[in-house]
PDB file of N, CA and C in Angstrom:
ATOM      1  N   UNK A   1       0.851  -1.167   0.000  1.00  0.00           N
ATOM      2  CA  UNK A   1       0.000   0.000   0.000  1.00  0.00           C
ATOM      3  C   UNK A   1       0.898   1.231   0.000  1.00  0.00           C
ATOM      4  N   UNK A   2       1.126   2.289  -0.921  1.00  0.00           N
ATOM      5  CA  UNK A   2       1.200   3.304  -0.761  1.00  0.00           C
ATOM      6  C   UNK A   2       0.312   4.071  -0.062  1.00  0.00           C
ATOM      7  N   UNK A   3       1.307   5.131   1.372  1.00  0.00           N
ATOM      8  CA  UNK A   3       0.495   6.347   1.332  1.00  0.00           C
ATOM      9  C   UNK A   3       0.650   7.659   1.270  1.00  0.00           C
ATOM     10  N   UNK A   4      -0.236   8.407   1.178  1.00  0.00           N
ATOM     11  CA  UNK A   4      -0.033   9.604   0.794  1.00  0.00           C
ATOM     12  C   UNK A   4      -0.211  10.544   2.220  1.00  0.00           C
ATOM     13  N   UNK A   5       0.861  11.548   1.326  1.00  0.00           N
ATOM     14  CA  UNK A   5       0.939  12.631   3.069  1.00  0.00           C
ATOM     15  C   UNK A   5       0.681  14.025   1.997  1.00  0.00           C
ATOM     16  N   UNK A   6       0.408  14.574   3.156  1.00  0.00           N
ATOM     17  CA  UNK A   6      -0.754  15.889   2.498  1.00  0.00           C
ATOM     18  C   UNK A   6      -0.668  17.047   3.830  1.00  0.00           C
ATOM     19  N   UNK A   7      -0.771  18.319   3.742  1.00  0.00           N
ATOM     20  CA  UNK A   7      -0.845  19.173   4.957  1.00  0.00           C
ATOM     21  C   UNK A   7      -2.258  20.132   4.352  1.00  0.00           C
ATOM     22  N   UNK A   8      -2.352  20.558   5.623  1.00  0.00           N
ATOM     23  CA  UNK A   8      -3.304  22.550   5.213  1.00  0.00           C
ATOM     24  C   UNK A   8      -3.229  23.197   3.901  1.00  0.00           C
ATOM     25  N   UNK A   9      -1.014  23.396   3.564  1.00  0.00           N
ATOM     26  CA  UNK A   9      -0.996  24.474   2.830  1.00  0.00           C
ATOM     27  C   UNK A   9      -0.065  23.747   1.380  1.00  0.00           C
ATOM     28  N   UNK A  10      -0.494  22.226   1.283  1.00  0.00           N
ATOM     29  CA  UNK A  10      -0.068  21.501   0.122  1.00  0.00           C
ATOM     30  C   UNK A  10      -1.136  21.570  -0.975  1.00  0.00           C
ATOM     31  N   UNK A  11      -0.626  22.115  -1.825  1.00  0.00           N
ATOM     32  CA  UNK A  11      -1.294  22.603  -3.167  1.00  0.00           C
ATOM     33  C   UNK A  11      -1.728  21.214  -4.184  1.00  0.00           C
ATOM     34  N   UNK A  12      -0.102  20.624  -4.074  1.00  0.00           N
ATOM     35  CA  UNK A  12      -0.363  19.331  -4.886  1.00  0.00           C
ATOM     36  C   UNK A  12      -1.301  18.389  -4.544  1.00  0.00           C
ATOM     37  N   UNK A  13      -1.566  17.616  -2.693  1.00  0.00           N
ATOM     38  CA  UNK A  13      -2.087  17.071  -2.794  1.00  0.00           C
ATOM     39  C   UNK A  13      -3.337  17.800  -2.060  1.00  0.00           C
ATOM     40  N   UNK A  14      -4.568  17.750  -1.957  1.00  0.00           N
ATOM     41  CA  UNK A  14      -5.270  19.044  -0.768  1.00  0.00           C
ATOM     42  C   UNK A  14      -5.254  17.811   0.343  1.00  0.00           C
ATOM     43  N   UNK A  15      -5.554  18.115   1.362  1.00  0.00           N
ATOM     44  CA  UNK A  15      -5.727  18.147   2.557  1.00  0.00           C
ATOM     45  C   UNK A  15      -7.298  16.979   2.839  1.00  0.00           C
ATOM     46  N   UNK A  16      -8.295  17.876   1.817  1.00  0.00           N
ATOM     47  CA  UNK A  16      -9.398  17.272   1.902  1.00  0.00           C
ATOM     48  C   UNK A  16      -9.281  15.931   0.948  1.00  0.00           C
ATOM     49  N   UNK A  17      -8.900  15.978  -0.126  1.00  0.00           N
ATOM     50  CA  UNK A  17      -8.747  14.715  -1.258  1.00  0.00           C
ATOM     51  C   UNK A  17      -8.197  13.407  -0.425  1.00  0.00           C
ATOM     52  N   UNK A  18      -6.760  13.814   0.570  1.00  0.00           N
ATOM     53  CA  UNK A  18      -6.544  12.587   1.218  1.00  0.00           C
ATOM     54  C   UNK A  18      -7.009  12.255   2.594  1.00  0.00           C
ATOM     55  N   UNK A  19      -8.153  13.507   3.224  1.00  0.00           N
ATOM     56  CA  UNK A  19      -9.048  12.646   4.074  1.00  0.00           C
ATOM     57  C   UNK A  19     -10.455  11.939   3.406  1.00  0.00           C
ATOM     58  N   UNK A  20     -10.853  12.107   2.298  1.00  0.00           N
ATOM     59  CA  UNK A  20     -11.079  11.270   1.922  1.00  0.00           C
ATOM     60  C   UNK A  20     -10.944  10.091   1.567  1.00  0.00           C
ATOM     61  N   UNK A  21      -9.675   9.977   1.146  1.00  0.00           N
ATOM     62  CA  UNK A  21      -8.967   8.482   0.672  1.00  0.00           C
ATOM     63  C   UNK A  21      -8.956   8.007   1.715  1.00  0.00           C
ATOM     64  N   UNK A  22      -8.139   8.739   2.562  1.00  0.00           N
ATOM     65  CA  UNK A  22      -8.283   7.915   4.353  1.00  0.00           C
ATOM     66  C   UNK A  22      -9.307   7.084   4.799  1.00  0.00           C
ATOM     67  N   UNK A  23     -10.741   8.011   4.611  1.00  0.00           N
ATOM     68  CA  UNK A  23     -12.216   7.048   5.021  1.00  0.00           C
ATOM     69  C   UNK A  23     -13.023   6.075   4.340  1.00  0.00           C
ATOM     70  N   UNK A  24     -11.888   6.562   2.733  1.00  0.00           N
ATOM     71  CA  UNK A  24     -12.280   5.255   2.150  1.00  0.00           C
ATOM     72  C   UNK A  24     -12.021   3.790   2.682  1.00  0.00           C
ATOM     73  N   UNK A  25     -11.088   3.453   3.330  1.00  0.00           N
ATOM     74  CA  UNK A  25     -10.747   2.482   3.576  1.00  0.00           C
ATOM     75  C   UNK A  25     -11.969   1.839   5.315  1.00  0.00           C
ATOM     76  N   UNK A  26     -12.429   2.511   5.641  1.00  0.00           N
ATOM     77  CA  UNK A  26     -13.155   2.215   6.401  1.00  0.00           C
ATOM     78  C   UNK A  26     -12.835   1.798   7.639  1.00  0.00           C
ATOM     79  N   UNK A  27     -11.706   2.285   7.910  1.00  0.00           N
ATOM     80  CA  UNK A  27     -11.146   2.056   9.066  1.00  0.00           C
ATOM     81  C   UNK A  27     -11.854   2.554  10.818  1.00  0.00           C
ATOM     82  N   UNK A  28     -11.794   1.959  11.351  1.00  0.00           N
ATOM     83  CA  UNK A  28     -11.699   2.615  13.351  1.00  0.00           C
ATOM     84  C   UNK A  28     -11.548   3.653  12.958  1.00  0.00           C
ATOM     85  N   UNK A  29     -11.443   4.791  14.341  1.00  0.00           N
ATOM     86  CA  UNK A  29     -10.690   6.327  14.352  1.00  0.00           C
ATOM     87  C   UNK A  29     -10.546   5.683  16.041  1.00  0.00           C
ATOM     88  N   UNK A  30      -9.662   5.405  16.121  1.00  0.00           N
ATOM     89  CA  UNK A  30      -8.723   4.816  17.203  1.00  0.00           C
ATOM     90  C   UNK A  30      -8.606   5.901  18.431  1.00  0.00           C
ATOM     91  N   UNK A  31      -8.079   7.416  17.877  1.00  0.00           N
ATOM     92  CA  UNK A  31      -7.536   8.442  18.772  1.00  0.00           C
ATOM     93  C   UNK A  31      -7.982   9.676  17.055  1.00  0.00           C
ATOM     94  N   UNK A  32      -8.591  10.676  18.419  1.00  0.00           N
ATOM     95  CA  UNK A  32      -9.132  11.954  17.743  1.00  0.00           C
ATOM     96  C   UNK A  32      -8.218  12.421  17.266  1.00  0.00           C
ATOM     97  N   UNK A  33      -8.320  13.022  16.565  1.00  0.00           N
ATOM     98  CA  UNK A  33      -6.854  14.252  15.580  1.00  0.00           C
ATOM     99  C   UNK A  33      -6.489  15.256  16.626  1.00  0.00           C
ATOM    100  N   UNK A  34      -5.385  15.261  16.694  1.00  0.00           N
ATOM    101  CA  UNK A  34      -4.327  16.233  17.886  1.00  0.00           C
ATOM    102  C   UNK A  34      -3.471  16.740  17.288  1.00  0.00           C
ATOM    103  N   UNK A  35      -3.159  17.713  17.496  1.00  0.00           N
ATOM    104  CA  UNK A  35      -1.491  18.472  17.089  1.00  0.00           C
ATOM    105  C   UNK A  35      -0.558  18.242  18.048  1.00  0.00           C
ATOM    106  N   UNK A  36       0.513  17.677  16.787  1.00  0.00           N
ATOM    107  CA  UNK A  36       1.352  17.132  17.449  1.00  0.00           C
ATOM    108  C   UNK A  36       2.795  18.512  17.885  1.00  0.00           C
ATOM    109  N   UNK A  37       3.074  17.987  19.062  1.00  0.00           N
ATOM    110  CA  UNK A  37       3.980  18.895  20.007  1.00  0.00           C
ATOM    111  C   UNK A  37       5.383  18.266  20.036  1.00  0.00           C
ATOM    112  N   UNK A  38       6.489  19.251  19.895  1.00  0.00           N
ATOM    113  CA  UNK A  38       7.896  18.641  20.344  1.00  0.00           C
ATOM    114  C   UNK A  38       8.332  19.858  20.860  1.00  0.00           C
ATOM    115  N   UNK A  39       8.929  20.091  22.070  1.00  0.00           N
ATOM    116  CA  UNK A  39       9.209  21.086  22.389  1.00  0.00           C
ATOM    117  C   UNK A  39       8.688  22.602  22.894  1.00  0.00           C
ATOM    118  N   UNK A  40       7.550  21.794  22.908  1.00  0.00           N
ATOM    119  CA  UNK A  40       6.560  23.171  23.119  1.00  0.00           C
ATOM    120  C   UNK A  40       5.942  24.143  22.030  1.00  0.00           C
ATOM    121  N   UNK A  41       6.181  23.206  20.695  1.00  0.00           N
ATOM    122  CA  UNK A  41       5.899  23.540  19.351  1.00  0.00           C
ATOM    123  C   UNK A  41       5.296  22.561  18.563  1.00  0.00           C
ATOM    124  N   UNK A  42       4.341  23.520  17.657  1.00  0.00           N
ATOM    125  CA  UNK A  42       3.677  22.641  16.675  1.00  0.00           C
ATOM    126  C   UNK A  42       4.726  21.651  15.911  1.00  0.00           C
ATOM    127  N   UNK A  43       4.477  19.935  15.692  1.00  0.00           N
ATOM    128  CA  UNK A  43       5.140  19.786  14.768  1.00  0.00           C
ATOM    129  C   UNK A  43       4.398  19.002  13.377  1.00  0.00           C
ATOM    130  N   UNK A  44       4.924  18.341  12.728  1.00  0.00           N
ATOM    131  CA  UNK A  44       4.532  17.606  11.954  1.00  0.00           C
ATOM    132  C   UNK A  44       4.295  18.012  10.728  1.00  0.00           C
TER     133      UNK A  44
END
């Protein structure tokens, strides 16, 4: 399986196109969407 990574301000892939692909697969949602922290800063 390829996957695809995507942000907010990625033009190429949007943001919304690969949360879609994401729910295609029909998966759980295990743990809610969080921003992730290192240092006391946004990362990821």
């Amino acid at each position: 399986m390829t996957s695809k990574c995507s942000g907010d301000h990625d033009l190429v892939i949007p943001f919304l196109s690969t949360h879609a692909w994401i729910r295609s697969f029909n998966f759980s949602v295990v743990d809610d969407w969080r921003a992730w922290h290192l240092d006391g800063q946004a990362a990821g």
